[in-house]
N, C-alpha and C. Protein backbone atom coordinates (compact mmCIF):
# COMPACT_ATOMS: atom_id res chain seq x y z
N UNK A 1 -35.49 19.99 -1.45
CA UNK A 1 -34.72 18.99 -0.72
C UNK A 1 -34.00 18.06 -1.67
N UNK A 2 -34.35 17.74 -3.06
CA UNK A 2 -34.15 16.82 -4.00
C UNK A 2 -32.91 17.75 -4.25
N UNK A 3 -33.01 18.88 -4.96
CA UNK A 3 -32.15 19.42 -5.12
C UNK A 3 -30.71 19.72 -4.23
N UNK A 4 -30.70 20.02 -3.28
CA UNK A 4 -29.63 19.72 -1.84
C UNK A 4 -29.31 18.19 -2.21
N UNK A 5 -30.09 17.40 -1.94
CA UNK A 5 -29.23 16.04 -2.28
C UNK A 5 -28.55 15.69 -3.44
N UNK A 6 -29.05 15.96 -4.54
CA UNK A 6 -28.55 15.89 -6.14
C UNK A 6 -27.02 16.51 -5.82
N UNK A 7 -26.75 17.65 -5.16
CA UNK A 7 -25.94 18.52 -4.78
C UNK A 7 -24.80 17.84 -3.86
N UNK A 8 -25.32 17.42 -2.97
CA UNK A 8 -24.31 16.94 -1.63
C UNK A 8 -23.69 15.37 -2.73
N UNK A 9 -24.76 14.63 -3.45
CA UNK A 9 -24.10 13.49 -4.03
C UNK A 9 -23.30 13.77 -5.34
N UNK A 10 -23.39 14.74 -5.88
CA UNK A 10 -22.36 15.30 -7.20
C UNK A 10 -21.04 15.83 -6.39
N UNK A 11 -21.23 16.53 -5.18
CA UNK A 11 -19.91 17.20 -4.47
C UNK A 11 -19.28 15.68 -3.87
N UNK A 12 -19.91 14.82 -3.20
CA UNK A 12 -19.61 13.90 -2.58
C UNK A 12 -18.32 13.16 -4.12
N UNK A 13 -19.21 12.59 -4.87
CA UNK A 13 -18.41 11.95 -6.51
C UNK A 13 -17.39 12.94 -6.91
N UNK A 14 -17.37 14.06 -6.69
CA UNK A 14 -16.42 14.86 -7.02
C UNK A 14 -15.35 14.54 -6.02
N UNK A 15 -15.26 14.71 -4.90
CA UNK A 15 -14.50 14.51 -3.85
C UNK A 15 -13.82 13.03 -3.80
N UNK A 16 -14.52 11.93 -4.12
CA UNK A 16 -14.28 10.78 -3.86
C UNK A 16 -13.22 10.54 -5.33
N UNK A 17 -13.50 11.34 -6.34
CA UNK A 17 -12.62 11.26 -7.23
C UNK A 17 -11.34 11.82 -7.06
N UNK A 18 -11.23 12.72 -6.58
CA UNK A 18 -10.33 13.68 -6.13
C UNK A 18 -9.20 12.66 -5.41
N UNK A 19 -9.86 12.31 -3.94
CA UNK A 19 -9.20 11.59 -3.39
C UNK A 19 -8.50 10.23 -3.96
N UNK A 20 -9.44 9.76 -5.13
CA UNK A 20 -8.69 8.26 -5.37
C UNK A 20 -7.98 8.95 -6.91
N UNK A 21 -7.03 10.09 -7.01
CA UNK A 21 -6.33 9.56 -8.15
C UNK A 21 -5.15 10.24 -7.60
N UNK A 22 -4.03 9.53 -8.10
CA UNK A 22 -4.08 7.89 -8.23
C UNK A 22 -5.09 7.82 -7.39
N UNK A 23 -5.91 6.41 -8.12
CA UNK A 23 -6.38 5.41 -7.13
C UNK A 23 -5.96 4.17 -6.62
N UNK A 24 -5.78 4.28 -5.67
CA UNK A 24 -5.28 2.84 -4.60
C UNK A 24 -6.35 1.97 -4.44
N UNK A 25 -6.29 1.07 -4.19
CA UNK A 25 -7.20 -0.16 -3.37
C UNK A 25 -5.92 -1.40 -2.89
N UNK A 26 -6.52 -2.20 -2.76
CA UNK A 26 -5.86 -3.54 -1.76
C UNK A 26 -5.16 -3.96 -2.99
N UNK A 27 -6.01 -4.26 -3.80
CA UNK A 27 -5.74 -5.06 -4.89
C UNK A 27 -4.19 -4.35 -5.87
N UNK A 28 -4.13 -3.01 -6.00
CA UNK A 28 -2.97 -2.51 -6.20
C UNK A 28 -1.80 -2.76 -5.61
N UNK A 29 -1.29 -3.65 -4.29
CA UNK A 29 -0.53 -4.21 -3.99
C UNK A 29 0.64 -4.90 -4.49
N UNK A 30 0.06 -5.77 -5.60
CA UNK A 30 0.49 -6.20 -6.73
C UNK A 30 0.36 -6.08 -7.93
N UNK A 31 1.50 -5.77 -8.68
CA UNK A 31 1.53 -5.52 -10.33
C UNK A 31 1.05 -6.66 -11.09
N UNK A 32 0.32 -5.69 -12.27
CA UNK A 32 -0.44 -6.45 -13.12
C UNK A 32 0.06 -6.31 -14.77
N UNK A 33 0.03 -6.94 -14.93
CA UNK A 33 0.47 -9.03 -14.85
C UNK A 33 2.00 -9.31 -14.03
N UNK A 34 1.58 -10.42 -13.06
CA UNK A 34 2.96 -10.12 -12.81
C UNK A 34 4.24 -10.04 -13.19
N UNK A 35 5.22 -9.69 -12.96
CA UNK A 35 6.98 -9.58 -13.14
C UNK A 35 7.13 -10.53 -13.25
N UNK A 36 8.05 -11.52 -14.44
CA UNK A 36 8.93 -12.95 -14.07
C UNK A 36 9.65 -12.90 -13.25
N UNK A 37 10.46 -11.92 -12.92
CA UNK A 37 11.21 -12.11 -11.38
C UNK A 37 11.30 -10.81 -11.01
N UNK A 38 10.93 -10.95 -9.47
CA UNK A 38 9.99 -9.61 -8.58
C UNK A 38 11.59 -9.16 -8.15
N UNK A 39 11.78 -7.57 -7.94
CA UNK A 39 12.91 -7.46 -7.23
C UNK A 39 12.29 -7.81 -5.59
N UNK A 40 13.25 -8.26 -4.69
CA UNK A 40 13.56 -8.53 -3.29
C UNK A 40 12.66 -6.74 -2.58
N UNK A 41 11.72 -7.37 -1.88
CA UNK A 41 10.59 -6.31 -1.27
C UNK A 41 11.32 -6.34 0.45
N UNK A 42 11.43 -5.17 1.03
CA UNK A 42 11.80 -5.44 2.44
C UNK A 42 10.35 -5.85 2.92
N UNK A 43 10.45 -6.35 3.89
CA UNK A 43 8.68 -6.62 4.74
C UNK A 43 8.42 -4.98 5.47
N UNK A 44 9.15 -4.37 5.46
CA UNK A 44 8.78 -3.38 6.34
C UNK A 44 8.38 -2.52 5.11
N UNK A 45 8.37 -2.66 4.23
CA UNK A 45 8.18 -2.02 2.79
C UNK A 45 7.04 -2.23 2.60
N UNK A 46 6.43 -3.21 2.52
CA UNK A 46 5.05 -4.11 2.32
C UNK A 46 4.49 -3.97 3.55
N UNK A 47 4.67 -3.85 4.76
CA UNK A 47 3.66 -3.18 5.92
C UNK A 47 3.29 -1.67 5.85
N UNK A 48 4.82 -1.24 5.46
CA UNK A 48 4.01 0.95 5.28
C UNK A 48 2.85 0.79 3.93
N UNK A 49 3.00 -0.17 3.24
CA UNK A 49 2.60 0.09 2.01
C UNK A 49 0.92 -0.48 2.50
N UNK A 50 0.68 -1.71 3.23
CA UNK A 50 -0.64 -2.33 3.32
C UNK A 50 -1.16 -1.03 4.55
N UNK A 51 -0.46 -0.64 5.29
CA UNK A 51 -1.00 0.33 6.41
C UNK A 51 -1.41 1.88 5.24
N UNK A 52 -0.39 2.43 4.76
CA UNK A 52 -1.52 3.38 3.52
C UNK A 52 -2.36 2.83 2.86
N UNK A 53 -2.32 1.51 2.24
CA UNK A 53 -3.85 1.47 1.39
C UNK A 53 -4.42 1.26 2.71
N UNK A 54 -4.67 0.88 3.33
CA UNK A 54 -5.58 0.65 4.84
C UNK A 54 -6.08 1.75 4.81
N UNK A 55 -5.25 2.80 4.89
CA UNK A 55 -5.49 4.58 5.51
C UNK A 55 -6.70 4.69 4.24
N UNK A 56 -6.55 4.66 3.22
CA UNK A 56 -6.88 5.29 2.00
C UNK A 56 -8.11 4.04 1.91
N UNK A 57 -8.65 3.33 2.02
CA UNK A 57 -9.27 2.35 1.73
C UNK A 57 -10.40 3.03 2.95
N UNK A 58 -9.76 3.32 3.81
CA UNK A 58 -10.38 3.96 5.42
C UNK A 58 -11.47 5.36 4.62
N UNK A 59 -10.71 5.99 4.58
CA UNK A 59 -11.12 7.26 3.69
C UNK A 59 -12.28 7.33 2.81
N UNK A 60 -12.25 6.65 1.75
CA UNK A 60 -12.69 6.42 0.56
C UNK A 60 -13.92 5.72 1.18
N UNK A 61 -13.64 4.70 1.88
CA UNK A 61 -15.27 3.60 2.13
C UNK A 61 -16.00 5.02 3.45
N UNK A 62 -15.46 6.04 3.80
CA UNK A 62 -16.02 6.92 4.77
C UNK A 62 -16.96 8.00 4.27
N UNK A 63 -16.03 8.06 2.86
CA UNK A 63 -16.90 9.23 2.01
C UNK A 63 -17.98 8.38 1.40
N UNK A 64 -17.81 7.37 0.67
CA UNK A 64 -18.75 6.66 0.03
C UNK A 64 -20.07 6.94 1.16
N UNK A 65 -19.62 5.60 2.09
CA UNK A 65 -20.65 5.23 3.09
C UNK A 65 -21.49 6.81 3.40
N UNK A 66 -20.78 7.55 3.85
CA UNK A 66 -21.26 9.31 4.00
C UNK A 66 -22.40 9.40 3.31
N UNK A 67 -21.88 9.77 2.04
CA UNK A 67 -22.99 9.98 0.79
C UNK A 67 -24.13 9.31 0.87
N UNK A 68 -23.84 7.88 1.24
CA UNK A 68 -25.02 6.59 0.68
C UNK A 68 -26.03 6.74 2.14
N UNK A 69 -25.69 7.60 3.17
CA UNK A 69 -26.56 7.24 4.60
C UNK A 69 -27.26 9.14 4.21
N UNK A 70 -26.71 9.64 3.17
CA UNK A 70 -27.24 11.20 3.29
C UNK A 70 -28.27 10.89 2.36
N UNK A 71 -27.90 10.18 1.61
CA UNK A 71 -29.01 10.10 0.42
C UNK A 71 -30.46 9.26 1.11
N UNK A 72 -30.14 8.18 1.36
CA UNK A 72 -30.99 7.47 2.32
C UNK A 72 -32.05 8.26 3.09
N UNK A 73 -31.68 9.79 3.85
CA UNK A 73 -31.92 10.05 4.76
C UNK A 73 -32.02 9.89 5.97
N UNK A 74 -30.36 9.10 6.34
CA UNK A 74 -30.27 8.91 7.69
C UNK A 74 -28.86 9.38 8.38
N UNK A 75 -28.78 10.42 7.86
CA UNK A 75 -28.07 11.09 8.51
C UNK A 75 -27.19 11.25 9.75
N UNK A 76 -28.59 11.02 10.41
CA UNK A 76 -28.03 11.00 11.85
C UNK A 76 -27.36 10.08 12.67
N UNK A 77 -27.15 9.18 11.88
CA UNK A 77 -26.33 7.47 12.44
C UNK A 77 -24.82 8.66 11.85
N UNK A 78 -24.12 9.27 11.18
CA UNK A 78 -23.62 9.75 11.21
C UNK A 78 -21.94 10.41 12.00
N UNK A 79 -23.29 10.68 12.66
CA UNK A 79 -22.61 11.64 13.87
C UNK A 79 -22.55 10.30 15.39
N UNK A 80 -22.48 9.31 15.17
CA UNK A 80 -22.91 8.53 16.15
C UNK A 80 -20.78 7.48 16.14
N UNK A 81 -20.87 7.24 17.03
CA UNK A 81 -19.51 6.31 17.05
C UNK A 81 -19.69 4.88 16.49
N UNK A 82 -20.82 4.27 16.39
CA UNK A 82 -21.51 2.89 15.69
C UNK A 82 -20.98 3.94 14.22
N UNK A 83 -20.99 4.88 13.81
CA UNK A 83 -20.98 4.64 12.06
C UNK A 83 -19.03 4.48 12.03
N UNK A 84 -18.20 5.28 12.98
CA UNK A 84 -16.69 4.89 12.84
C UNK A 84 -16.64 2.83 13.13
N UNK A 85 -17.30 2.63 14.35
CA UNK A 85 -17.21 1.16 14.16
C UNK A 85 -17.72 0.51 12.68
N UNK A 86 -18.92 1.20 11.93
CA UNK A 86 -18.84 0.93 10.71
C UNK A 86 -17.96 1.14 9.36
N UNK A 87 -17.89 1.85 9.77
CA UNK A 87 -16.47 2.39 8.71
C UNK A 87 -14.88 1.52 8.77
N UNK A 88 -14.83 0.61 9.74
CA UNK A 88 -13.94 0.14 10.29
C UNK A 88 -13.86 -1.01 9.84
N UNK A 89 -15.34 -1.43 10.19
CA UNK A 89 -15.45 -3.17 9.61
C UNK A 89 -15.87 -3.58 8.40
N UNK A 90 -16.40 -2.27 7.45
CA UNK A 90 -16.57 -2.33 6.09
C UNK A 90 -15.24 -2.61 5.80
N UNK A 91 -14.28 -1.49 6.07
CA UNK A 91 -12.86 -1.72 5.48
C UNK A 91 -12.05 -3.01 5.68
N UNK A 92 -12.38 -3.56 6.99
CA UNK A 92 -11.77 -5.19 7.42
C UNK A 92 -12.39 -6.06 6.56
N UNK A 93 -13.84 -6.06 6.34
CA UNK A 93 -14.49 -7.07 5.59
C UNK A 93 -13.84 -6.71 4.21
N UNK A 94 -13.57 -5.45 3.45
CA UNK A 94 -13.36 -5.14 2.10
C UNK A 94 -11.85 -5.62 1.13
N UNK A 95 -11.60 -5.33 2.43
CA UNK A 95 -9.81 -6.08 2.20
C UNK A 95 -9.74 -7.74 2.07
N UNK A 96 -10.43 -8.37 3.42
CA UNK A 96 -10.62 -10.22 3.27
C UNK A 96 -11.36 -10.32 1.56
N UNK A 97 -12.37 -9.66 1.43
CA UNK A 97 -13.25 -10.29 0.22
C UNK A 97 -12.40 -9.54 -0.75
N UNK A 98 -11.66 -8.40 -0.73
CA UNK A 98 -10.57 -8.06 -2.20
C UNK A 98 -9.99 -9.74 -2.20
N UNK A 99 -9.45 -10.13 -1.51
CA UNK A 99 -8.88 -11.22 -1.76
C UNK A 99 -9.15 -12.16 -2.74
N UNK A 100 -11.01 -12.55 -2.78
CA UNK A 100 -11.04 -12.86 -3.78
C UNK A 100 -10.79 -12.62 -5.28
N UNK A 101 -11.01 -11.27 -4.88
CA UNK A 101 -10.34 -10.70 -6.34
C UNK A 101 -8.70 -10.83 -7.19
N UNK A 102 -8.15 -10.74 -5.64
CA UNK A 102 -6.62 -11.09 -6.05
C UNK A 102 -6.09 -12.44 -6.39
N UNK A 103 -6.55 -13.14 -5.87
CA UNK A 103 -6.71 -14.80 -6.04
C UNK A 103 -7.02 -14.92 -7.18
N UNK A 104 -8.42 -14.73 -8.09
CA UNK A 104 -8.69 -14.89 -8.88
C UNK A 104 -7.80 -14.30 -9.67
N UNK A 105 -7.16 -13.23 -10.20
CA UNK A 105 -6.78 -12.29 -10.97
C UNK A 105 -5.46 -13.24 -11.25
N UNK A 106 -4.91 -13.40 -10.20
CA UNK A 106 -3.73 -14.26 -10.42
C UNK A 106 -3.58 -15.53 -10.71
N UNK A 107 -4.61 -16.33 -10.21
CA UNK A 107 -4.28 -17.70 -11.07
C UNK A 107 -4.85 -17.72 -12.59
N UNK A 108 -5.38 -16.72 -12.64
CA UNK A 108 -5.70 -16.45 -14.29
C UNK A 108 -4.68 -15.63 -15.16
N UNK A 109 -3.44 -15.07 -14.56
CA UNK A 109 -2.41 -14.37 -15.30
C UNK A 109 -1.26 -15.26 -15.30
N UNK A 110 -0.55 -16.07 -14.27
CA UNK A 110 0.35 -17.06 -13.88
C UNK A 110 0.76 -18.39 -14.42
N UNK A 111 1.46 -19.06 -14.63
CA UNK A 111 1.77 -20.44 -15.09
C UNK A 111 1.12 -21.07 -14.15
N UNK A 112 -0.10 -21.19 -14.38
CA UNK A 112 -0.42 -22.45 -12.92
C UNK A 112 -1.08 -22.96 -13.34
N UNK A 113 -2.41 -24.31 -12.52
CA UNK A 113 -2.95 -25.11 -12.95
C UNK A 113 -3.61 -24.76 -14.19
N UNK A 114 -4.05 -23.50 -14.92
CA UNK A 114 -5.24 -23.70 -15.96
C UNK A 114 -4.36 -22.97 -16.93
N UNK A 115 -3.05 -22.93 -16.77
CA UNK A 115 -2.17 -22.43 -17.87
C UNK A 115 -2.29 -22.20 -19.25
N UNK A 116 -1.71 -23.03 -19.90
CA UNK A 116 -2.54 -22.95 -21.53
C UNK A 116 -3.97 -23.20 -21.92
N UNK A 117 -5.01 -22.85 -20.89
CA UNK A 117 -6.26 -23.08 -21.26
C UNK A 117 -6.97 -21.48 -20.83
N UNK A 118 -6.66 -20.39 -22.13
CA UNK A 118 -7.09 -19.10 -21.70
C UNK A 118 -8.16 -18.54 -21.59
N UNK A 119 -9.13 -20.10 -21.88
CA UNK A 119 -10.66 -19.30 -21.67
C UNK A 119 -11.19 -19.69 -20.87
N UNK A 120 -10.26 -20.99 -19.81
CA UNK A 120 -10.33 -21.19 -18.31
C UNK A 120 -10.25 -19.91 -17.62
N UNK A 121 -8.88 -19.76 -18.01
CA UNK A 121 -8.26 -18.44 -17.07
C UNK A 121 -9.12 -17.30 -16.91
N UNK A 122 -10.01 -17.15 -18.19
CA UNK A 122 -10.65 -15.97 -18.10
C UNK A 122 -11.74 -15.93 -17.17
N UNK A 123 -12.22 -17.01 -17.86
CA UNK A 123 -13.49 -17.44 -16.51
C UNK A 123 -13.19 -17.61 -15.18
N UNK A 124 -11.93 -18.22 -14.69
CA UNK A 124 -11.49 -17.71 -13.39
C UNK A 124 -11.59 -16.18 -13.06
N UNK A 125 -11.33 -15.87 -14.20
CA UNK A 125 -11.30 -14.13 -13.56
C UNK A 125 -12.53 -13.62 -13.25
N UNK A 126 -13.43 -14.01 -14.39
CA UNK A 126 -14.53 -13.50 -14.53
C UNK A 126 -15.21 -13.89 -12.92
N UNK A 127 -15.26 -14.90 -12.71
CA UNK A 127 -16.03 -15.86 -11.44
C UNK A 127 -15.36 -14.97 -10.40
N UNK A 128 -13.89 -14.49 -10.12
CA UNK A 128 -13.72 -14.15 -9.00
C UNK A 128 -14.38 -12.55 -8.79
N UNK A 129 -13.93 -12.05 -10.33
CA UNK A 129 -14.84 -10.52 -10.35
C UNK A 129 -16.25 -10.61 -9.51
N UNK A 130 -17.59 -11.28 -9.71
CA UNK A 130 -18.65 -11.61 -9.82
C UNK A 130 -18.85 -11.97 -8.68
N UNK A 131 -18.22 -12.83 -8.03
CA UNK A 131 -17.54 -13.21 -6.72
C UNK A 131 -17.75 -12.30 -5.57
N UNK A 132 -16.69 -11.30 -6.07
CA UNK A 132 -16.25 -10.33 -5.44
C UNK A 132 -17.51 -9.06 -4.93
N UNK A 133 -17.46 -9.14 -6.42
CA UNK A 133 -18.59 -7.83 -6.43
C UNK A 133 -19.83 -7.98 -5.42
N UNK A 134 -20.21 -9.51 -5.71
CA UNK A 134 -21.60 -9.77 -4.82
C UNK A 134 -21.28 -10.21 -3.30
N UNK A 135 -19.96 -10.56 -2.71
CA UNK A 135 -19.58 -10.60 -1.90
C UNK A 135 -19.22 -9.22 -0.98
N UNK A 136 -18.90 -8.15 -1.78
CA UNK A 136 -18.71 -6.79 -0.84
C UNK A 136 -20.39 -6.03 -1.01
N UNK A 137 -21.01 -6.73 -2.16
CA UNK A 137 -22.93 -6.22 -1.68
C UNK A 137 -23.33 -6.70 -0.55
N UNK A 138 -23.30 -8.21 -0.51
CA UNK A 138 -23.82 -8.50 0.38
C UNK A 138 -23.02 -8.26 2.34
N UNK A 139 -22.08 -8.13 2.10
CA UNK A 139 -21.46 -8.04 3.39
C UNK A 139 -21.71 -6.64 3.73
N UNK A 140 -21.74 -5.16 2.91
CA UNK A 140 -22.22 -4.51 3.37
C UNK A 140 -23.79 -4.36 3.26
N UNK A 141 -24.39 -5.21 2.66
CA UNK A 141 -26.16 -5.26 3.33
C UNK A 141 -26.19 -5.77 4.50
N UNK A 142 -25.90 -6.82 5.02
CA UNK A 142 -25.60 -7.32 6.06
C UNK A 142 -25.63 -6.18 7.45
N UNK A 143 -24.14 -5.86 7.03
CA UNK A 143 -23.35 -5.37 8.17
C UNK A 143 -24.43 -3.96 8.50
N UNK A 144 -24.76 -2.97 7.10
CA UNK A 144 -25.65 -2.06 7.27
C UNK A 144 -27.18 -2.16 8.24
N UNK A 145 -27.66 -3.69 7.71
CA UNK A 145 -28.98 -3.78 8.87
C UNK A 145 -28.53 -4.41 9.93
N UNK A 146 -27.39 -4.76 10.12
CA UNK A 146 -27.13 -5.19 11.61
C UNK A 146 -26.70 -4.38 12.66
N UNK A 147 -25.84 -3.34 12.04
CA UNK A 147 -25.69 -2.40 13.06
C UNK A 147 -26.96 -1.06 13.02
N UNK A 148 -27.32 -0.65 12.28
CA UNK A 148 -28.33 0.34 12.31
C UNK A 148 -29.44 -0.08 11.59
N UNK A 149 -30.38 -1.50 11.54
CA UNK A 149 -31.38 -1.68 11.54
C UNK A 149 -32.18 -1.23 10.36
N UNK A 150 -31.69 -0.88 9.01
CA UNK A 150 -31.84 -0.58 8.04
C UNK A 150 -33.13 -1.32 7.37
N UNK A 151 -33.92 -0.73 6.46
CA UNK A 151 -34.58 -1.46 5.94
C UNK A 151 -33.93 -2.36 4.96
N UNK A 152 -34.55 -3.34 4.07
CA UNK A 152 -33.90 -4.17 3.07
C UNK A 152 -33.95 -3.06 2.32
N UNK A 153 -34.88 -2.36 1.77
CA UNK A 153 -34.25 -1.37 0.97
C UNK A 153 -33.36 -0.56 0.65
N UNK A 154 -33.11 -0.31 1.81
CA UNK A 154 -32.32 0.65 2.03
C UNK A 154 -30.46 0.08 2.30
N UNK A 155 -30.74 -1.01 2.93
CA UNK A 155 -29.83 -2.22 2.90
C UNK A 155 -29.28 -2.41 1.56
N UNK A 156 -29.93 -3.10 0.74
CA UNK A 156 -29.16 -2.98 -0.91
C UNK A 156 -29.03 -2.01 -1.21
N UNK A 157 -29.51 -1.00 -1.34
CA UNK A 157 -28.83 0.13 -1.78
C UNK A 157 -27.72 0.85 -0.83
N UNK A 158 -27.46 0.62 -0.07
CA UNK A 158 -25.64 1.40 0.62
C UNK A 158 -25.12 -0.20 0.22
N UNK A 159 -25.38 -1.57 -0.08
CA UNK A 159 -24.53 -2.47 -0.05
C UNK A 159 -23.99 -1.78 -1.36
N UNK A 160 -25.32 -2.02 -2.34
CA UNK A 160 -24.74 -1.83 -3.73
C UNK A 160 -24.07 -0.47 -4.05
N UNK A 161 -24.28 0.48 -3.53
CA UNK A 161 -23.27 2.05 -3.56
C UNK A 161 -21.71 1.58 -3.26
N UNK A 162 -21.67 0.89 -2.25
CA UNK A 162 -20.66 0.64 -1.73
C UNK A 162 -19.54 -0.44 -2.15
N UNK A 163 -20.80 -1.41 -2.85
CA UNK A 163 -19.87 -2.17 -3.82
C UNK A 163 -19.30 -2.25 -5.43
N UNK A 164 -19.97 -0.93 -5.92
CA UNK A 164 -19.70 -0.29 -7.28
C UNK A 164 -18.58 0.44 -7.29
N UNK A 165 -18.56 1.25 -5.80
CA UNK A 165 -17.43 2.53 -5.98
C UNK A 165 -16.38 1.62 -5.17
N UNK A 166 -16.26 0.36 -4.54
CA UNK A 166 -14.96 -0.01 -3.74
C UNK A 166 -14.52 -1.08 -4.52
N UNK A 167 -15.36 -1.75 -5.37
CA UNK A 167 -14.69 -3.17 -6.07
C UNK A 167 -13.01 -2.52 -6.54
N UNK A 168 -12.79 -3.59 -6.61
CA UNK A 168 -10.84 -3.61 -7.30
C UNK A 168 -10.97 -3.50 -8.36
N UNK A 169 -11.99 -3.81 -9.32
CA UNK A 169 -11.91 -4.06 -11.00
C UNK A 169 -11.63 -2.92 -10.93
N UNK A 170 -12.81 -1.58 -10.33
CA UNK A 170 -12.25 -0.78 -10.61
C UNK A 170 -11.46 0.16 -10.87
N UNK A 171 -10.44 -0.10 -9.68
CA UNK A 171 -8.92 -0.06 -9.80
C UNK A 171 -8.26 0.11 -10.69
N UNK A 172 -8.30 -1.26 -11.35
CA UNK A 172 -7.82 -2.06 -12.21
C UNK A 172 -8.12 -1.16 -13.46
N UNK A 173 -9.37 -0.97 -13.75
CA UNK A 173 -9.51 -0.25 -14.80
C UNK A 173 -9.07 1.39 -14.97
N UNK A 174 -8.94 2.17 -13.61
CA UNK A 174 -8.50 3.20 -14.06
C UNK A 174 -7.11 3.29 -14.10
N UNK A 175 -6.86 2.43 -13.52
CA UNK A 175 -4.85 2.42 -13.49
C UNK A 175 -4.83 1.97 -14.96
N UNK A 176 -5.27 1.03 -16.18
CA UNK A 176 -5.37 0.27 -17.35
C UNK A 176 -5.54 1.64 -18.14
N UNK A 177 -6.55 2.26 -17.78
CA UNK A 177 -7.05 3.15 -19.01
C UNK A 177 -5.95 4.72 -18.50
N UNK A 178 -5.60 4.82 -17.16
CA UNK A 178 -4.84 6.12 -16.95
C UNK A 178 -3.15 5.87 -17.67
N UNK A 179 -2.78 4.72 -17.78
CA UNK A 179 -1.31 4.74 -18.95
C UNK A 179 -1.95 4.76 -19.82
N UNK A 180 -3.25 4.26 -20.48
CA UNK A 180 -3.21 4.09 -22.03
C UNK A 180 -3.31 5.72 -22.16
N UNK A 181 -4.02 6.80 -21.68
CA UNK A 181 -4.17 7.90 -21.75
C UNK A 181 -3.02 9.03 -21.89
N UNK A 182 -2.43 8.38 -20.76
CA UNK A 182 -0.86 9.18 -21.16
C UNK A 182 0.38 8.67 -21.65
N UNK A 183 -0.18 7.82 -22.30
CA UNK A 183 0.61 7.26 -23.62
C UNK A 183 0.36 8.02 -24.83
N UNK A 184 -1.08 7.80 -24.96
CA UNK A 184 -1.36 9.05 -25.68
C UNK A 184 -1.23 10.34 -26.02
N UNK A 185 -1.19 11.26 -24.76
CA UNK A 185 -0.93 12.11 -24.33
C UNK A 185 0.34 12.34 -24.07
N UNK A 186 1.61 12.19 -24.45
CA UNK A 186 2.84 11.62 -24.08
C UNK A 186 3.09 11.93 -25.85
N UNK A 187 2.46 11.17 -26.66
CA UNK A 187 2.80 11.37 -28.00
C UNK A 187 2.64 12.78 -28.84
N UNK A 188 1.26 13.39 -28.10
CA UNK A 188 1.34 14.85 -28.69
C UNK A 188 2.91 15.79 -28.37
């Protein structure tokens, strides 16, 4: 049985990789660091664009969550319409609390209040990362024993599955390290 699961969660990480590259999240919305002057965005440009990461944010927290209720051994919430209402409000809650991430990210890159003080800025970042991270644990521990009655155990662990593989840093970091790579790769 160990073995089947080892199995379903290596195919699951395989898949979830698959799907996020590129990887999207909320937080990809906006370029990093920003532009001194943005070209003119239509709004209807910026709605197809927040409705695909929506789609893809949809996706991604479906496979995660998947994996983290197979491993658990609870499977059977699954197949139930409470796990699409879950899948739904992870993604509503995941997007409000990215926010903190974007907030933070930006008043730490921007001319604004903590401007020439860059080890403010950093610590803004850092605080909103930290922020963030423990803010999408705990909202999906929460949300996990409220709708299907989860143990606490079992509770932190789909929060914390869920908030390792959806945070924005991480985003952030594979979009950071996927140019430095084919920059590299670009030079051979």
């Amino acid at each position: 049985m160990k073995i089947i699961l080892k199995k379903i969660l290596i195919r699951g990480i395989i898949i979830y990789y698959i799907l996020t590259i590129p990887f999207v999240c909320f937080a990809d919305l906006m370029p990093w660091p920003p532009v001194p002057k943005p070209e003119p965005t239509l709004i209807l440009d910026l709605i197809i664009q927040f409705i695909i990461v929506l789609l893809i944010n949809l996706v991604i927290n479906s496979v995660i969550a998947f994996v983290g209720y197979l491993i658990i051994k609870k499977g059977i919430f699954i197949k139930s319409f409470k796990f699409l209402k879950y899948i739904f409000l992870i993604t509503l809650g995941g997007i409000l609390i990215d926010f903190i991430f974007v907030v933070g990210r930006y008043m730490s890159r921007i001319k604004g209040p903590f401007y020439p003080d860059f080890g403010l800025m950093n610590a803004v970042l850092l605080v909103s990362i930290i922020f963030s991270f423990f803010g999408l644990l705990f909202y999906n521990y929460w949300l996990s024993r409220k709708i299907f009655g989860l143990s606490k155990k079992q509770g932190i662990f789909l929060g914390l599955i869920i908030a390792i593989f959806t945070h924005p840093i991480l985003s952030s970091v594979i979009s950071t390290y996927s140019e430095f790579f084919d920059k590299i790769l670009t030079r051979f």
